[in-house]
Protein backbone atom coordinates (compact mmCIF):
# COMPACT_ATOMS: atom_id res chain seq x y z
CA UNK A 1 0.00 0.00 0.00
CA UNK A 2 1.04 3.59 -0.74
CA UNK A 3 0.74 7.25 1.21
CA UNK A 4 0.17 10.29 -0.60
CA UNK A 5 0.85 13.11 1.05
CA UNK A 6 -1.15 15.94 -0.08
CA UNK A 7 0.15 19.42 0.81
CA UNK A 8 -0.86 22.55 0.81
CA UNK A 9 0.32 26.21 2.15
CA UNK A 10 -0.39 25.14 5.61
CA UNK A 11 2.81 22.59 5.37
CA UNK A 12 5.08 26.08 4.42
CA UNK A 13 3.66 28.22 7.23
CA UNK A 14 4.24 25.70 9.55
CA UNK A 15 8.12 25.98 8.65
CA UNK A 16 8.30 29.53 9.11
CA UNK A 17 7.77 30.76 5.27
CA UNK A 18 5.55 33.42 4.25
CA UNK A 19 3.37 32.32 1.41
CA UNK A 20 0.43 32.87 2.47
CA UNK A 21 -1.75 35.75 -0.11
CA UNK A 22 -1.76 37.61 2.87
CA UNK A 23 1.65 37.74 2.90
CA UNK A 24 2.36 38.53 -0.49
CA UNK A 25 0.06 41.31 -0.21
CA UNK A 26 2.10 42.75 2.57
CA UNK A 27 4.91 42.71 0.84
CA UNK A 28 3.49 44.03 -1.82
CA UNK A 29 2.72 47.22 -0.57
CA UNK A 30 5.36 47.15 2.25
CA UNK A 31 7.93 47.37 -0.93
CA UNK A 32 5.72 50.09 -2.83
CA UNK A 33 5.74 52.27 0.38
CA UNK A 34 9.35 52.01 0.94
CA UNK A 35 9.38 53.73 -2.71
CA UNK A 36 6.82 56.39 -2.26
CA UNK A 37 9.25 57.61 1.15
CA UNK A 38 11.93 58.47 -1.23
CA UNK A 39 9.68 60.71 -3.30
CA UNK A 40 8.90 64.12 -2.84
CA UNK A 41 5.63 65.23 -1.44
CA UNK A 42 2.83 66.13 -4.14
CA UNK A 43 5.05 64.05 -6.59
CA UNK A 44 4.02 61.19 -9.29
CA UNK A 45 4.40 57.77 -8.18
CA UNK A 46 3.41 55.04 -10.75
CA UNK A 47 3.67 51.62 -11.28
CA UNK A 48 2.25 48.58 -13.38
CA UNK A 49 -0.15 48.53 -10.77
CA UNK A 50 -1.85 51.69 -9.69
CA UNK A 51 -0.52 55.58 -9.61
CA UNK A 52 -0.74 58.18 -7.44
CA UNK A 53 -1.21 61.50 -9.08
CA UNK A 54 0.05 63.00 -5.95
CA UNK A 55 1.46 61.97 -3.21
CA UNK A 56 -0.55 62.53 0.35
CA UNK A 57 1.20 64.91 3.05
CA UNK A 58 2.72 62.15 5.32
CA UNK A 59 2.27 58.75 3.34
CA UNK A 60 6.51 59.34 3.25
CA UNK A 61 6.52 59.03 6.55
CA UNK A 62 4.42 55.89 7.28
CA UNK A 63 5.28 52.88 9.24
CA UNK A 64 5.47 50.17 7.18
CA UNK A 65 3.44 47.73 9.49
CA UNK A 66 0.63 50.63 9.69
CA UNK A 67 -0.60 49.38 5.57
CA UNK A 68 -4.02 49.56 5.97
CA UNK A 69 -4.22 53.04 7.39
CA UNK A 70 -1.34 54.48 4.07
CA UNK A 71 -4.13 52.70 1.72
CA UNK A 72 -6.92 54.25 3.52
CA UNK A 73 -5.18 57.71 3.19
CA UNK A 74 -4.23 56.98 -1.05
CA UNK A 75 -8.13 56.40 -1.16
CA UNK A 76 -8.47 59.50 -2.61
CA UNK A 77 -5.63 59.93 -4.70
CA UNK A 78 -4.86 56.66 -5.73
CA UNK A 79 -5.58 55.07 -9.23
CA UNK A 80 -5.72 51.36 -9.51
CA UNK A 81 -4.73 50.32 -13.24
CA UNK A 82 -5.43 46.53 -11.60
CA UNK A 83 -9.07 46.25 -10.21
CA UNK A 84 -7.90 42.58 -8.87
CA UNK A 85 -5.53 43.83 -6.87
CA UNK A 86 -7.40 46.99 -5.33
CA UNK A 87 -9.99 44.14 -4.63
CA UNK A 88 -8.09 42.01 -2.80
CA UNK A 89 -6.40 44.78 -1.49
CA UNK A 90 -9.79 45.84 0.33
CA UNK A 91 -10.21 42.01 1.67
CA UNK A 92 -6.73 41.86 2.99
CA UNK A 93 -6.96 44.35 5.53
CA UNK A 94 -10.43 44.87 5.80
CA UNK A 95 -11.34 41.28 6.66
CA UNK A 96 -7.88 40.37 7.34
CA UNK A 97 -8.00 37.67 4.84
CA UNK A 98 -7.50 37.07 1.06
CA UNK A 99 -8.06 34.26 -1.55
CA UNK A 100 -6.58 35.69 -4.66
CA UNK A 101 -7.79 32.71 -7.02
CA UNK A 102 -11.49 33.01 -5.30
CA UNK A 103 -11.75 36.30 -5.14
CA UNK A 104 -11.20 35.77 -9.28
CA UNK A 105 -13.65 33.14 -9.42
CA UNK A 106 -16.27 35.60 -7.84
CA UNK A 107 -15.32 38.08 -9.77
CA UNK A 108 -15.47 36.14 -13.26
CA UNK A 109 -18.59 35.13 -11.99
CA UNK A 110 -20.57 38.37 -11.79
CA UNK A 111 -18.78 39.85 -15.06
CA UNK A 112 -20.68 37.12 -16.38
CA UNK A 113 -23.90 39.19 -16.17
CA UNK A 114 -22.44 42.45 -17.84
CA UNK A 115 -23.45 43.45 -20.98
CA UNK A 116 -19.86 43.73 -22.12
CA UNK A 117 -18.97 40.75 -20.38
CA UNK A 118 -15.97 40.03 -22.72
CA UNK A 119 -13.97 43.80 -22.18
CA UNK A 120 -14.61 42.77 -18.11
CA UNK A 121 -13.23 39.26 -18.55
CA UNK A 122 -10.16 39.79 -20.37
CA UNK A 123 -9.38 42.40 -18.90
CA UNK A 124 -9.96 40.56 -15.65
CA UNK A 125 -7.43 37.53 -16.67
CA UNK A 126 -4.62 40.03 -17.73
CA UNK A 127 -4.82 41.25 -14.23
CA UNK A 128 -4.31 37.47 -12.95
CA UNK A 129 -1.48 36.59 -15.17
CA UNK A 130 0.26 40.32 -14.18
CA UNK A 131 -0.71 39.31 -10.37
CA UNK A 132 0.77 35.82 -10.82
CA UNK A 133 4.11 36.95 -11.95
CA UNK A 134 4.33 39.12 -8.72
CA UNK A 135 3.14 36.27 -6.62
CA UNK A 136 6.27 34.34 -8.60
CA UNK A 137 8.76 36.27 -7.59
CA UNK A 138 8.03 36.98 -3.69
CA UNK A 139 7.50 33.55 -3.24
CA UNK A 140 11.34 32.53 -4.77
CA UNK A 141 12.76 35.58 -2.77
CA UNK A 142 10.79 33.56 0.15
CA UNK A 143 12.32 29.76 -1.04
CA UNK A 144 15.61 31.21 -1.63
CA UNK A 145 15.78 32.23 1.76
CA UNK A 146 14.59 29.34 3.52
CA UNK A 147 16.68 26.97 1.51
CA UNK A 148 19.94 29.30 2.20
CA UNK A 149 19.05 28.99 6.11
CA UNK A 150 17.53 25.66 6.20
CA UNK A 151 18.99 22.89 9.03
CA UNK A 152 17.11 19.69 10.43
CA UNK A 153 15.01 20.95 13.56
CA UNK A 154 13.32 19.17 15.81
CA UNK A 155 9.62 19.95 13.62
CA UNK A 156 11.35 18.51 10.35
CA UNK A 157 12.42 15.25 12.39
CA UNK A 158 8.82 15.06 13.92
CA UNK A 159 7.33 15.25 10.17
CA UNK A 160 9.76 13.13 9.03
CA UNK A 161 8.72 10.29 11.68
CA UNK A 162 4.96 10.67 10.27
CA UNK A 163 5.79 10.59 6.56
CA UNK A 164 7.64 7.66 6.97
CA UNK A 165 5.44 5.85 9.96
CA UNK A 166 3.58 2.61 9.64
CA UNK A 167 0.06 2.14 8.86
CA UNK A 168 -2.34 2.52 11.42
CA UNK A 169 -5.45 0.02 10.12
CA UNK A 170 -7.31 2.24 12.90
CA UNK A 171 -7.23 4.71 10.16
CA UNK A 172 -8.51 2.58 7.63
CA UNK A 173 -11.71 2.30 6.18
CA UNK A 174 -13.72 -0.90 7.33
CA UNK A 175 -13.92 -2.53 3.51
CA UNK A 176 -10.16 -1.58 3.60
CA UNK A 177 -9.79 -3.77 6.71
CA UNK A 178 -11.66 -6.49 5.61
CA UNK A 179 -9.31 -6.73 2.46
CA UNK A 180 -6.48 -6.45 4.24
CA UNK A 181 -7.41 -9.45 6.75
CA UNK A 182 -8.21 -11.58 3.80
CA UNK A 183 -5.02 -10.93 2.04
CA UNK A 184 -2.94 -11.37 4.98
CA UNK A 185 -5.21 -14.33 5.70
CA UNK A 186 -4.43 -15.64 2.09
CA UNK A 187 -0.51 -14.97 2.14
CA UNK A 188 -0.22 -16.38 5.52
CA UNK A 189 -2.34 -19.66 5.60
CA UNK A 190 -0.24 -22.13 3.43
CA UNK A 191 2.68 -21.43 5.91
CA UNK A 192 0.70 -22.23 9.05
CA UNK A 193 -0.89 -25.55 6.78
CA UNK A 194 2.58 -25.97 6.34
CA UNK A 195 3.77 -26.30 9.46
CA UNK A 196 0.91 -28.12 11.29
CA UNK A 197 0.69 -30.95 8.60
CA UNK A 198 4.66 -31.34 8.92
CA UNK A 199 5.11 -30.08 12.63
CA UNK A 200 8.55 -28.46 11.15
CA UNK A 201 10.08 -25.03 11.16
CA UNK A 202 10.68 -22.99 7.81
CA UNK A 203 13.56 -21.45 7.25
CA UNK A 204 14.10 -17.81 5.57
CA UNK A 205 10.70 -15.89 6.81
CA UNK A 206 10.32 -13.14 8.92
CA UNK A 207 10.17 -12.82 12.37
CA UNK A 208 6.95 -10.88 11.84
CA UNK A 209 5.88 -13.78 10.19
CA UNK A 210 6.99 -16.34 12.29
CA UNK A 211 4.83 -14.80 14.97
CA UNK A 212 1.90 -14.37 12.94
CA UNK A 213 2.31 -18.10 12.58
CA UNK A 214 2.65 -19.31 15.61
CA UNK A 215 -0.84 -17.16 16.95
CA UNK A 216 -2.88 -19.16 14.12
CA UNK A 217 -1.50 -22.40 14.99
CA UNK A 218 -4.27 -24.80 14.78
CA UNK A 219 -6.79 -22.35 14.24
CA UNK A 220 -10.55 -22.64 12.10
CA UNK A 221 -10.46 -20.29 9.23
CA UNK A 222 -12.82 -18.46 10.64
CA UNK A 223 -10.58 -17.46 13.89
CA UNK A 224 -7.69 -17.39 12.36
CA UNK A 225 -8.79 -14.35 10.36
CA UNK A 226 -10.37 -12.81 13.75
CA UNK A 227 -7.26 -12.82 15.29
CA UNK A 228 -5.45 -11.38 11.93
CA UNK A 229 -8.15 -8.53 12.67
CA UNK A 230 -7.45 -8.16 16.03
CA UNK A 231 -3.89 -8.09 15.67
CA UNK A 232 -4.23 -5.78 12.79
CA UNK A 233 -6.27 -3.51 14.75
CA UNK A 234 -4.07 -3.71 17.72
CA UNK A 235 -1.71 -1.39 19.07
CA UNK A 236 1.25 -4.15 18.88
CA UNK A 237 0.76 -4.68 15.05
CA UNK A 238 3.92 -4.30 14.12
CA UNK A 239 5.12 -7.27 15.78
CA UNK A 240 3.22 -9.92 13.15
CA UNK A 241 2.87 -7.19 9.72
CA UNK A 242 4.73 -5.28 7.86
CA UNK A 243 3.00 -1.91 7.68
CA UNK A 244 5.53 0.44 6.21
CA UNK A 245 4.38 2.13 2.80
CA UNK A 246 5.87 0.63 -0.24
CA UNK A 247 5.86 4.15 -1.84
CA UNK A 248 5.16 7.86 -0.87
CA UNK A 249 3.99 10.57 -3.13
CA UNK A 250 4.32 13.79 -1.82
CA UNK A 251 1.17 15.90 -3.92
CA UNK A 252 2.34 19.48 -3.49
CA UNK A 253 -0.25 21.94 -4.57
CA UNK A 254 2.13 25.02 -3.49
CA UNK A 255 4.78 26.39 -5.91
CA UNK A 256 7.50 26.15 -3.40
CA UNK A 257 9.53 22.87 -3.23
CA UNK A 258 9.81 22.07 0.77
CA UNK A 259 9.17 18.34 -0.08
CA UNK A 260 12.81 18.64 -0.79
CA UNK A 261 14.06 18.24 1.99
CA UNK A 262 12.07 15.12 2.96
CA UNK A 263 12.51 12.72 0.16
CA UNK A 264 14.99 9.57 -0.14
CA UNK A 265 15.62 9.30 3.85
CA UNK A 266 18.26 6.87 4.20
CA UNK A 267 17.60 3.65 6.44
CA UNK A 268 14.08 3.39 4.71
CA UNK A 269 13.13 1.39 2.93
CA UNK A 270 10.27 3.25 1.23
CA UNK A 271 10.52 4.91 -2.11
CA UNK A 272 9.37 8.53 -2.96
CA UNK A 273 8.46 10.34 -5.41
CA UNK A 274 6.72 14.17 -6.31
CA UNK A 275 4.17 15.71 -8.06
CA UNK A 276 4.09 19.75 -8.10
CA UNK A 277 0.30 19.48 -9.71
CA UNK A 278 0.12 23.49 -9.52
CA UNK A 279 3.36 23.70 -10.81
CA UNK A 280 7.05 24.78 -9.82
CA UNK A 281 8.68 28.35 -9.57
CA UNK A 282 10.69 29.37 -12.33
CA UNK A 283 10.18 26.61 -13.57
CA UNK A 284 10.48 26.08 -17.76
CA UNK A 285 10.69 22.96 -18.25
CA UNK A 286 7.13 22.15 -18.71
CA UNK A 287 5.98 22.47 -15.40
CA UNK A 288 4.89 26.41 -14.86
CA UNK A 289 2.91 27.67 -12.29
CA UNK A 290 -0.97 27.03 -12.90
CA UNK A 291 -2.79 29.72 -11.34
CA UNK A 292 -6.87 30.37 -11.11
CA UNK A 293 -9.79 28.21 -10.08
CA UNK A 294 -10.59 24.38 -10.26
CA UNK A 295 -14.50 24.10 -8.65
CA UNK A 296 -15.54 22.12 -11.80
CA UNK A 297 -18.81 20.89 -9.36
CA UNK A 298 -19.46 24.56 -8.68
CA UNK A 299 -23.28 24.88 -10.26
CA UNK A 300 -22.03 28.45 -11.77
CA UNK A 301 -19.29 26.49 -13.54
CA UNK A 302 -21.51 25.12 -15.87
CA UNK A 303 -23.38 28.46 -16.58
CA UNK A 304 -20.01 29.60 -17.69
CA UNK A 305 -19.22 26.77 -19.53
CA UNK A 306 -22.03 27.20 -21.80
CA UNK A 307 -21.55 30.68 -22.70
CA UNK A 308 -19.40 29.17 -24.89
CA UNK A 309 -16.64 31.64 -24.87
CA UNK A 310 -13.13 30.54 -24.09
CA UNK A 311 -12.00 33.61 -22.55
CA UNK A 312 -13.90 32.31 -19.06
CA UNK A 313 -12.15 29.23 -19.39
CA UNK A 314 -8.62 30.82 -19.45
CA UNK A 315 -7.87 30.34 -15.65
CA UNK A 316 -9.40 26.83 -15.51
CA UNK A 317 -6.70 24.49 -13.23
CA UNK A 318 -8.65 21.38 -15.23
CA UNK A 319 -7.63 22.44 -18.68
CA UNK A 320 -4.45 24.02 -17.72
CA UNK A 321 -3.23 20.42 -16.01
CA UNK A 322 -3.94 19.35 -19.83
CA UNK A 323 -0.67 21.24 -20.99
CA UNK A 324 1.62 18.92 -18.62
CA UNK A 325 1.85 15.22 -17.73
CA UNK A 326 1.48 15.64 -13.84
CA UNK A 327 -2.35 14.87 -13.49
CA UNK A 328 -1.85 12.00 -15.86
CA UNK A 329 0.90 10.89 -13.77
CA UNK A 330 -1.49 11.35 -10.66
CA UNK A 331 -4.03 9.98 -11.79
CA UNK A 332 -2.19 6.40 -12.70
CA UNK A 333 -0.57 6.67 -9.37
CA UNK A 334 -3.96 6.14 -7.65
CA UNK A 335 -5.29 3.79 -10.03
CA UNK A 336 -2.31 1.21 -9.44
CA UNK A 337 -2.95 0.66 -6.07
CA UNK A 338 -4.44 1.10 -2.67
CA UNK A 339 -3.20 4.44 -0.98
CA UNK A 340 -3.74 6.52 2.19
CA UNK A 341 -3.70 10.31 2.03
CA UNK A 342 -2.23 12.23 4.66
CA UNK A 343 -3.68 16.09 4.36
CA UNK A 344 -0.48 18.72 5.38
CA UNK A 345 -1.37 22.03 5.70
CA UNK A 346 -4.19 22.01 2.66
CA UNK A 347 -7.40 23.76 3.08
CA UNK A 348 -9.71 21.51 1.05
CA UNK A 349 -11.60 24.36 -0.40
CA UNK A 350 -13.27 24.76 -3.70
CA UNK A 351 -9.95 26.18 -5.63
CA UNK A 352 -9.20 22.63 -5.77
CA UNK A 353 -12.20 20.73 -5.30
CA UNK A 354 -12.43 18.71 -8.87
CA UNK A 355 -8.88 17.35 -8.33
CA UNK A 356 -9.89 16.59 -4.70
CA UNK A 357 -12.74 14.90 -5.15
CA UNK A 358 -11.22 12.69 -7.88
CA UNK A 359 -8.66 11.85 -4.67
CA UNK A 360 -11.25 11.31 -2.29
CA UNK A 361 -13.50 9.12 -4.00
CA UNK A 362 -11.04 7.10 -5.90
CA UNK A 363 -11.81 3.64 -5.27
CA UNK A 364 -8.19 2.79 -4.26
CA UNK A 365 -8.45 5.92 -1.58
CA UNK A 366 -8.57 3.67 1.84
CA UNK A 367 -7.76 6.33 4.62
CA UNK A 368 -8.18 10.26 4.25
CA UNK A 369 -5.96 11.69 7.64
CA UNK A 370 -5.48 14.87 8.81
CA UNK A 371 -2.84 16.71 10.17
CA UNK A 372 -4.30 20.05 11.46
CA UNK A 373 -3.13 23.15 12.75
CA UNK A 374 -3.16 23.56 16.83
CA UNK A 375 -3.82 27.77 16.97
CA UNK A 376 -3.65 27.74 20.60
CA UNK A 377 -4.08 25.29 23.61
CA UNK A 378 -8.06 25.13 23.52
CA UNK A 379 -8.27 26.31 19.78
CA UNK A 380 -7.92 24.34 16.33
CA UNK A 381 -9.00 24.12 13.04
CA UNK A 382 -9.72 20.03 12.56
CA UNK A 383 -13.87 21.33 12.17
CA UNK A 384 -12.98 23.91 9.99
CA UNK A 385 -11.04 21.61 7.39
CA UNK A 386 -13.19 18.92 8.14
CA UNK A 387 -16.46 21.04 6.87
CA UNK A 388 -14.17 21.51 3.75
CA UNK A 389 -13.14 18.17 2.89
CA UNK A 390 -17.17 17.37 3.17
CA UNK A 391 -17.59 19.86 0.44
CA UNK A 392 -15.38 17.12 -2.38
CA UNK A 393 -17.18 14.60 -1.26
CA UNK A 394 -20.61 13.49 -3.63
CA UNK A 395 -20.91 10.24 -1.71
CA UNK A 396 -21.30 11.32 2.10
CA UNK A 397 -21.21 7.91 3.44
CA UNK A 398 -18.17 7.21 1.51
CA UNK A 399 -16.67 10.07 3.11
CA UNK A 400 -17.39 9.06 6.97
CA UNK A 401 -15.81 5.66 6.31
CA UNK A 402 -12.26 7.12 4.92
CA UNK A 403 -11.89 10.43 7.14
CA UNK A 404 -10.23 9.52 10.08
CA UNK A 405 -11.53 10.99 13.59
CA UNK A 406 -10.18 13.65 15.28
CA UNK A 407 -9.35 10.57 17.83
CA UNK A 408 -6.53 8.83 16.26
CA UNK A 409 -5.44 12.41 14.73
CA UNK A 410 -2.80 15.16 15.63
CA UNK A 411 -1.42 18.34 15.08
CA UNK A 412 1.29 18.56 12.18
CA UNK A 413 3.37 20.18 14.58
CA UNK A 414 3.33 20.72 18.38
């Protein structure tokens, strides 16, 4: 059986980065501030973004952690060449939060009803791309940093220990059980035959085995794969099964390449591999960043879809995965055997929800686990994702069997 670990911008924040939109918004205007204080008073500032005819008395002398307050004095006098980012702009620091490839979906959305729908829309994408390239570049001044600095800590050791840990069958769905206690009961029995017809000891088996073995000695059927349930079930497991993953896949849906530094750990004897489905910075090798929405089950979807103009389909993940072989890849990865997912740091929201559903509901999809984020000692948001991860699922039932309780789950970091 394999793990997939599916990670998102959680996984980054949690090892100190700042990728968040939030934090690229900052930045934004933390750099564009540090600018305007070297011009004069009542001067022209302009950029590809927005321009300020003239420049407010005192916006030279703001603090740069006082953003909100500089942006409520340009109200005025600034001019916003990029409605996307005056937009999210506003959400940022009014609400204090920001989905830039949302807030695009919404806002394709209700240019939808405008009578010159088409000006709205491509404009609307150009302001994307010219908002992605931005996004590009903070976040590899934000890698490059972290990669220049970067040691084994204690929290990289801890998430190293649960990439690489043994299957819990607690975790596992109860057909997934069932299959598992018949194939251990099928790879097991001619051995223990073996030994009670001839009353002899094999040679060149495991000890895991051996033990196994010796508990189903003279056995029915019918107990002998109880007790392979029990045992499987049982907090000493590992002393009759090898549960170690034959393979991990680490799914990274951020454009940042953290998995890096936890693939090909030596001593196990587990093989990894990657998949940057969004796509890699800098990258031009035929994996570039894909950046925009991917709620293919959203019911507005289809009303765009049969406007039948291509422009609203410019920013569609789906269609964009088309260009590269990484969802192909993916997608024979989970149809080649059983896997476990292990969630790092990924909302589960609608950006993503037609690639996460075809996850979720994959047949071979036995255990859905996740790893959330403690905020503070009585405080968490395991609810919050868990509400999410509801959302990609069509088959409800399907869904309470795979998602693993907040019982036998953790924080990704403590």
């Amino acid at each position: 059986m394999n793990r997939i670990i599916l990670i998102g911008n959680g996984f980054d924040l949690a090892h100190g980065l700042k990728t968040s939109y939030g934090d690229f918004i900052d930045d934004y205007w933390r750099m564009h501030f540090s600018e305007i204080a070297q011009t004069k008073e009542f001067s022209r500032y302009e950029c590809a973004e927005f321009e300020i005819n003239q420049v407010p008395i005192g916006l030279r002398d703001i603090n740069q952690s006082e953003i909100q307050s500089g942006l409520i004095r340009m109200t005025h006098t600034i001019r916003f060449k990029n409605q996307l980012l005056k937009d999210l702009s506003h959400k940022k620091y009014d609400l204090n939060w920001v989905d830039i490839e949302n807030e695009y979906y919404q806002m394709l959305k209700s240019h939808s009803k405008h009578r010159n729908r088409m000006n709205y829309v491509v404009r609307l994408n150009n302001e994307l791309t010219q908002i992605e390239k931005l996004l590009e570049t903070y976040l590899t001044s934000v890698q490059n940093k972290f990669f220049d600095n970067h040691a084994d800590d204690e929290l990289v050791q801890q998430i190293r220990e649960i990439i690489y840990s043994e299957f819990d069958l607690r975790d596992f769905s109860e057909s997934s059980i069932n299959q598992k206690v018949e194939a251990e009961f099928q790879r097991i029995n001619s051995f223990v035959s073996f030994v009670e017809d001839e009353d002899t000891y094999i040679e060149d088996i495991s000890d895991k085995d051996r033990n196994l073995i010796a508990a189903l000695l003279h056995k029915t059927s019918s107990s002998k794969r109880g007790i392979i349930k029990d045992y499987l079930l049982s907090s000493y497991a590992d002393q009759y099964f090898d549960l170690q993953p034959a393979n991990v896949l680490f799914l990274n849906f951020n454009y940042t390449s953290l998995e890096n530094i936890y693939l090909n750990v030596s001593g196990k004897s587990t093989e990894t591999d990657f998949i940057h489905i969004h796509g890699k910075l800098n990258d031009s090798d035929g994996n570039k960043m894909i950046f925009g929405f991917g709620d293919e089950m959203d019911q507005d979807y289809h009303e765009l879809e049969n406007l039948n103009q291509n422009e609203y389909l410019e920013k569609v993940k789906s269609i964009k995965y088309l260009e590269y072989d990484n969802y192909k890849r993916l997608l024979t990865y989970i149809n080649s055997s059983p896997f476990q997912i292990y969630i790092f740091g990924h909302s589960c929201g609608n950006s993503d929800r037609t690639l996460l559903n075809t996850l979720f509901e994959n047949k071979n999809c036995h255990s859905i686990k996740l790893y959330y984020h403690q905020k503070s000692d009585s405080e968490d948001n395991f609810s919050e994702i868990m509400k999410n991860i509801s959302r990609n699922f069509s088959d409800k039932a399907s869904m309470r069997d795979k998602v693993v309780n907040k019982r036998y789950s953790s924080p990704l970091s403590s």
